[in-house]
N, C-alpha and C. Protein backbone atom coordinates (compact mmCIF):
# COMPACT_ATOMS: atom_id res chain seq x y z
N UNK A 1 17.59 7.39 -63.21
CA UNK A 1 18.03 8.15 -62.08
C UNK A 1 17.12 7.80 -60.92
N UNK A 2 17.36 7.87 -60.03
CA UNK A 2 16.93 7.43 -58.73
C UNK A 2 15.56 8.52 -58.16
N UNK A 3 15.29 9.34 -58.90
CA UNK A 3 14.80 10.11 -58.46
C UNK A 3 13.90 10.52 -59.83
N UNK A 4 12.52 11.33 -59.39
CA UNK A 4 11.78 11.15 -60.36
C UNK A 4 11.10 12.70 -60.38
N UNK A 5 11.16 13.49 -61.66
CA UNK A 5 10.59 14.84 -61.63
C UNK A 5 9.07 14.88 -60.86
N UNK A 6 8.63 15.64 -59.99
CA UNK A 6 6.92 15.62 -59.38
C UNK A 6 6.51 16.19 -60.61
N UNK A 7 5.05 15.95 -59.91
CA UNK A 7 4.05 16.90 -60.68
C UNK A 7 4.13 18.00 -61.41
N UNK A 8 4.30 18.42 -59.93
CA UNK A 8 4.79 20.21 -60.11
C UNK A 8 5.98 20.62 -59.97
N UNK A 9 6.90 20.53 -61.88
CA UNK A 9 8.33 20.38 -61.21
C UNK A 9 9.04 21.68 -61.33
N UNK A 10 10.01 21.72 -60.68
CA UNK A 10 10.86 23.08 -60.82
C UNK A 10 11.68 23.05 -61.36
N UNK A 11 11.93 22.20 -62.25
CA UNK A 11 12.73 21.92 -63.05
C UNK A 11 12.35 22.04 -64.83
N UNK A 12 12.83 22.38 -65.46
CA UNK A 12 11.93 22.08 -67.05
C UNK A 12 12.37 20.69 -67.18
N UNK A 13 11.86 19.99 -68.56
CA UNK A 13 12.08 18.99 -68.88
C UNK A 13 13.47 18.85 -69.69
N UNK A 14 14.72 19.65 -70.27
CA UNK A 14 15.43 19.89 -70.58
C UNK A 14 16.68 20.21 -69.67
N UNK A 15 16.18 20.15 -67.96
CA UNK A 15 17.28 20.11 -66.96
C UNK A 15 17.11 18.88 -66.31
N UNK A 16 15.74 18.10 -66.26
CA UNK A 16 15.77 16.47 -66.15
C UNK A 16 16.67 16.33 -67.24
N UNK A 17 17.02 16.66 -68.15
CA UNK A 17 17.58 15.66 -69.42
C UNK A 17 18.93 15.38 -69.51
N UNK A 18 19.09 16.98 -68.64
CA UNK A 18 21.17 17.35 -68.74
C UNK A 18 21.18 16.45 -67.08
N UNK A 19 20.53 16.04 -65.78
CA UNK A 19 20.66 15.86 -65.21
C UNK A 19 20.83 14.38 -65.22
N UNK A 20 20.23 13.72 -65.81
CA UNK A 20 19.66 12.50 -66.35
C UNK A 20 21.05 11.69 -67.17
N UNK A 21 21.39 12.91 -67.87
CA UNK A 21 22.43 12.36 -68.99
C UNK A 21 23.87 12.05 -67.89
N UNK A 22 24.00 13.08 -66.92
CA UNK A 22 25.43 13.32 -66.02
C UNK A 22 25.08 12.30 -65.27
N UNK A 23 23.87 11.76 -65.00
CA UNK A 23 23.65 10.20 -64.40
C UNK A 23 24.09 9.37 -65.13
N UNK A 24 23.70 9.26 -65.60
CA UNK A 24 23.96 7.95 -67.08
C UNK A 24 25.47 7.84 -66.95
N UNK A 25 26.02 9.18 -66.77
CA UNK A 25 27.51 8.45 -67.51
C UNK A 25 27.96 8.34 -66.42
N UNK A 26 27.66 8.66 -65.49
CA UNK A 26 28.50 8.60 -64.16
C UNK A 26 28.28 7.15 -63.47
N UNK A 27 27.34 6.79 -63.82
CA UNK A 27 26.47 4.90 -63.27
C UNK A 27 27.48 4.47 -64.24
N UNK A 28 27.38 4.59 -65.49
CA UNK A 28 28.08 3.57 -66.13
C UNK A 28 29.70 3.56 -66.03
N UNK A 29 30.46 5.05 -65.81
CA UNK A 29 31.66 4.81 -65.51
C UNK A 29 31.75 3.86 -64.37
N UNK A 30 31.11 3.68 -63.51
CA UNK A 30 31.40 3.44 -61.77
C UNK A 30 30.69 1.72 -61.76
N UNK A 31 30.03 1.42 -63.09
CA UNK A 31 29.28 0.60 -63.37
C UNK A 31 28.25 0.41 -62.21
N UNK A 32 27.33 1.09 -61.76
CA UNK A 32 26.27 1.29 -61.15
C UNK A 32 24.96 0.28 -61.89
N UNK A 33 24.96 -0.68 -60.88
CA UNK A 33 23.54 -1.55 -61.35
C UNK A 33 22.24 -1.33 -61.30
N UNK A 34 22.28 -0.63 -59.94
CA UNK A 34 20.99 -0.38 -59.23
C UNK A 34 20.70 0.82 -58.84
N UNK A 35 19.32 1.69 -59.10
CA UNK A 35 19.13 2.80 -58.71
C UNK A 35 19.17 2.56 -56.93
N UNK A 36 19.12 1.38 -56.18
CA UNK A 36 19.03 1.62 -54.91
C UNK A 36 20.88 0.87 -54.12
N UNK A 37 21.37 1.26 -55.06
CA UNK A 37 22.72 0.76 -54.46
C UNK A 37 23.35 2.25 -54.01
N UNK A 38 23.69 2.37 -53.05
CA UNK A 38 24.30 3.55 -52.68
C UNK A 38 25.27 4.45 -53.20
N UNK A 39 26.24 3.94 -54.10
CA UNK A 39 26.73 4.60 -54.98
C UNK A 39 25.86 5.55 -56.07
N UNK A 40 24.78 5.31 -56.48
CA UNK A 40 23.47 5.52 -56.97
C UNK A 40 23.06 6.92 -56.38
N UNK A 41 22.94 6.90 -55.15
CA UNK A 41 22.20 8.05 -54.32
C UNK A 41 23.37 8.96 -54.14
N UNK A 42 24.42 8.60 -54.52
CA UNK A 42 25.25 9.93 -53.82
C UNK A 42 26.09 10.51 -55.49
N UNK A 43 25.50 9.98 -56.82
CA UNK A 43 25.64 10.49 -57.65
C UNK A 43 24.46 10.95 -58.29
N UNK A 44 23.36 10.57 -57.98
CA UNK A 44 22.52 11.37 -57.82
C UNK A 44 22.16 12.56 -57.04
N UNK A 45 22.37 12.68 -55.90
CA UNK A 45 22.48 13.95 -54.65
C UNK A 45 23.60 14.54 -55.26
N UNK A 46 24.79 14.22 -56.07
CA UNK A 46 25.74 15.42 -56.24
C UNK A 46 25.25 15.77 -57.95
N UNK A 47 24.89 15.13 -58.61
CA UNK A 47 24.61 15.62 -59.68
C UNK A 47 23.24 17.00 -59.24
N UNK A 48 22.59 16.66 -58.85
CA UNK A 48 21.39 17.69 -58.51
C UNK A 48 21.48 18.56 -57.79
N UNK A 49 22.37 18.52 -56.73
CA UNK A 49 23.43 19.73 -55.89
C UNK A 49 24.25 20.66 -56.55
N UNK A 50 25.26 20.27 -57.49
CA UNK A 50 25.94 20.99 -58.62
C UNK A 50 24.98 21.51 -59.48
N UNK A 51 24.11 20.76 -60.07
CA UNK A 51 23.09 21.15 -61.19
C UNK A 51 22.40 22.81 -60.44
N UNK A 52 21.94 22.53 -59.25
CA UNK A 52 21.10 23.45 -58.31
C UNK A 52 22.37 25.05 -58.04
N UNK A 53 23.20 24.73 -58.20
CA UNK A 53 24.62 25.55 -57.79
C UNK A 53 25.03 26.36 -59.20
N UNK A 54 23.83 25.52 -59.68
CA UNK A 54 24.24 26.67 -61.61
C UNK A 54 25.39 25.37 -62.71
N UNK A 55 25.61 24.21 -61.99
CA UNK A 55 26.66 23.62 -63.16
C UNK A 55 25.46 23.07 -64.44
N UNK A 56 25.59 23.41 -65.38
CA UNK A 56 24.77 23.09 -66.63
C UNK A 56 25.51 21.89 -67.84
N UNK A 57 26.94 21.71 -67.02
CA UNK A 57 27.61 20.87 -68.14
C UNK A 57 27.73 19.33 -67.85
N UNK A 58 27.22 18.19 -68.35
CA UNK A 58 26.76 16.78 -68.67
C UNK A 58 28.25 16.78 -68.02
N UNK A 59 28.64 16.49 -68.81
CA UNK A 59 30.70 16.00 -68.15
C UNK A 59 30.84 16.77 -67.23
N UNK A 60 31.06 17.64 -66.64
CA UNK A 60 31.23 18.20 -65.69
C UNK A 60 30.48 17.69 -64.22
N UNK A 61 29.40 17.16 -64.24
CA UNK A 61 28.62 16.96 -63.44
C UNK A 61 28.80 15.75 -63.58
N UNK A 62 29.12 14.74 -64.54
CA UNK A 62 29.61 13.35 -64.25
C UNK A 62 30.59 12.98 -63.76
N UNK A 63 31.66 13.66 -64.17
CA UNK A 63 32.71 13.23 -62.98
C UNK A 63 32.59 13.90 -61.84
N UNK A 64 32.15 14.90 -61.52
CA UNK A 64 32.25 15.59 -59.99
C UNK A 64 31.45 14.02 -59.22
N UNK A 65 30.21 13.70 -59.86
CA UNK A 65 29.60 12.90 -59.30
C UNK A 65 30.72 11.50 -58.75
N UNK A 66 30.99 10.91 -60.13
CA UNK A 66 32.22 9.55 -60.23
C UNK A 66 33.48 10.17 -58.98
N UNK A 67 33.81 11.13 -58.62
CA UNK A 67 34.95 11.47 -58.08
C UNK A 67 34.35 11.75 -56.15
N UNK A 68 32.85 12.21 -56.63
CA UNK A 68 32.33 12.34 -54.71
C UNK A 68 32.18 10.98 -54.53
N UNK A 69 31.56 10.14 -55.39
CA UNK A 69 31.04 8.70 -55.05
C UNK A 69 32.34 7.30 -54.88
N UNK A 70 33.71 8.17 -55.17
CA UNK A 70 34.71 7.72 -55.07
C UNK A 70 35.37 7.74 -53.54
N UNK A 71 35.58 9.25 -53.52
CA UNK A 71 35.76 9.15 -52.33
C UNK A 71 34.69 9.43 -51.18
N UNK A 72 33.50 8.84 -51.34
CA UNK A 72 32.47 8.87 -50.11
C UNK A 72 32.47 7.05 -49.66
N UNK A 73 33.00 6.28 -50.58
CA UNK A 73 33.38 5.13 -50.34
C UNK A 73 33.82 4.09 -50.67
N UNK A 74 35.55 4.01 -50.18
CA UNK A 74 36.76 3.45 -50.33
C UNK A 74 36.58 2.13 -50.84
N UNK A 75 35.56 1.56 -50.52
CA UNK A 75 35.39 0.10 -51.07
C UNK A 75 35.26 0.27 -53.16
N UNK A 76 34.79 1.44 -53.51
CA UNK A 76 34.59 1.91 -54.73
C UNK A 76 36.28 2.11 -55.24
N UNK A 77 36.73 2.58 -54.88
CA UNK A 77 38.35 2.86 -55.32
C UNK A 77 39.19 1.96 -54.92
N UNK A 78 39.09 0.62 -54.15
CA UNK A 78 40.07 -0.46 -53.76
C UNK A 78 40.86 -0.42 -52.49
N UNK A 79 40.10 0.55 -51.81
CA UNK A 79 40.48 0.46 -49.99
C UNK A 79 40.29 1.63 -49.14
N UNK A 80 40.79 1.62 -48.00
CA UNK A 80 40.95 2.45 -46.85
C UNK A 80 42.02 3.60 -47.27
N UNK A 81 42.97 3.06 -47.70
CA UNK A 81 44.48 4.16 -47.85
C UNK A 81 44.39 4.42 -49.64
N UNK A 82 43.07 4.67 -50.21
CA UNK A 82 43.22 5.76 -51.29
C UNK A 82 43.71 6.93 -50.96
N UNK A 83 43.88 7.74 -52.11
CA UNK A 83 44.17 8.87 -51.99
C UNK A 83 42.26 9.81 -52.04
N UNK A 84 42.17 10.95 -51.81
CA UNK A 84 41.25 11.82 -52.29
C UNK A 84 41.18 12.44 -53.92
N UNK A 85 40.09 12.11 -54.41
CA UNK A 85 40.38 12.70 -55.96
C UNK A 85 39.73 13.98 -55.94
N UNK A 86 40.15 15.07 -56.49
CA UNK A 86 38.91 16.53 -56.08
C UNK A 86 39.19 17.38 -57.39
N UNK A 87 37.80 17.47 -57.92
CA UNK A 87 37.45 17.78 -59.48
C UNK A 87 38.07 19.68 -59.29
């Protein structure tokens, strides 16, 4: 994940793990290479936004992610005149 628990985290190590995991599957559906490819950062920022909003469920938070990072950019879904996908 693109992002790395601090020191002092506010997180336990068991919500890195569920957060971590809704990464994983969401890079690999979207086939995500690189933690610094932009698709990357905006399934990361929505996994940890939902996570922060109370969502606790791995699938749930992977596709919300696969479906914002879809439609945040059209080149990901095969153009300009997609449709919107909304979880």
């Amino acid at each position: 994940m693109p992002f790395d628990n601090p020191s002092k985290p506010m997180y336990s190590q068991d919500d890195w793990n569920v957060m971590q995991a809704a990464y994983n599957k969401a890079a690999a559906t979207l086939v995500v290479k690189s933690s610094s490819e932009e698709e990357a950062k905006v399934i990361a920022e929505t996994v940890m936004t939902a996570f922060n909003r109370g969502n606790r469920d791995v699938n749930s938070l992977a596709v919300l992610a696969v479906i914002t990072a879809i439609n945040s950019h059209p080149s990901v879904s095969g153009g300009e005149d997609h449709k919107k996908r909304y979880a």
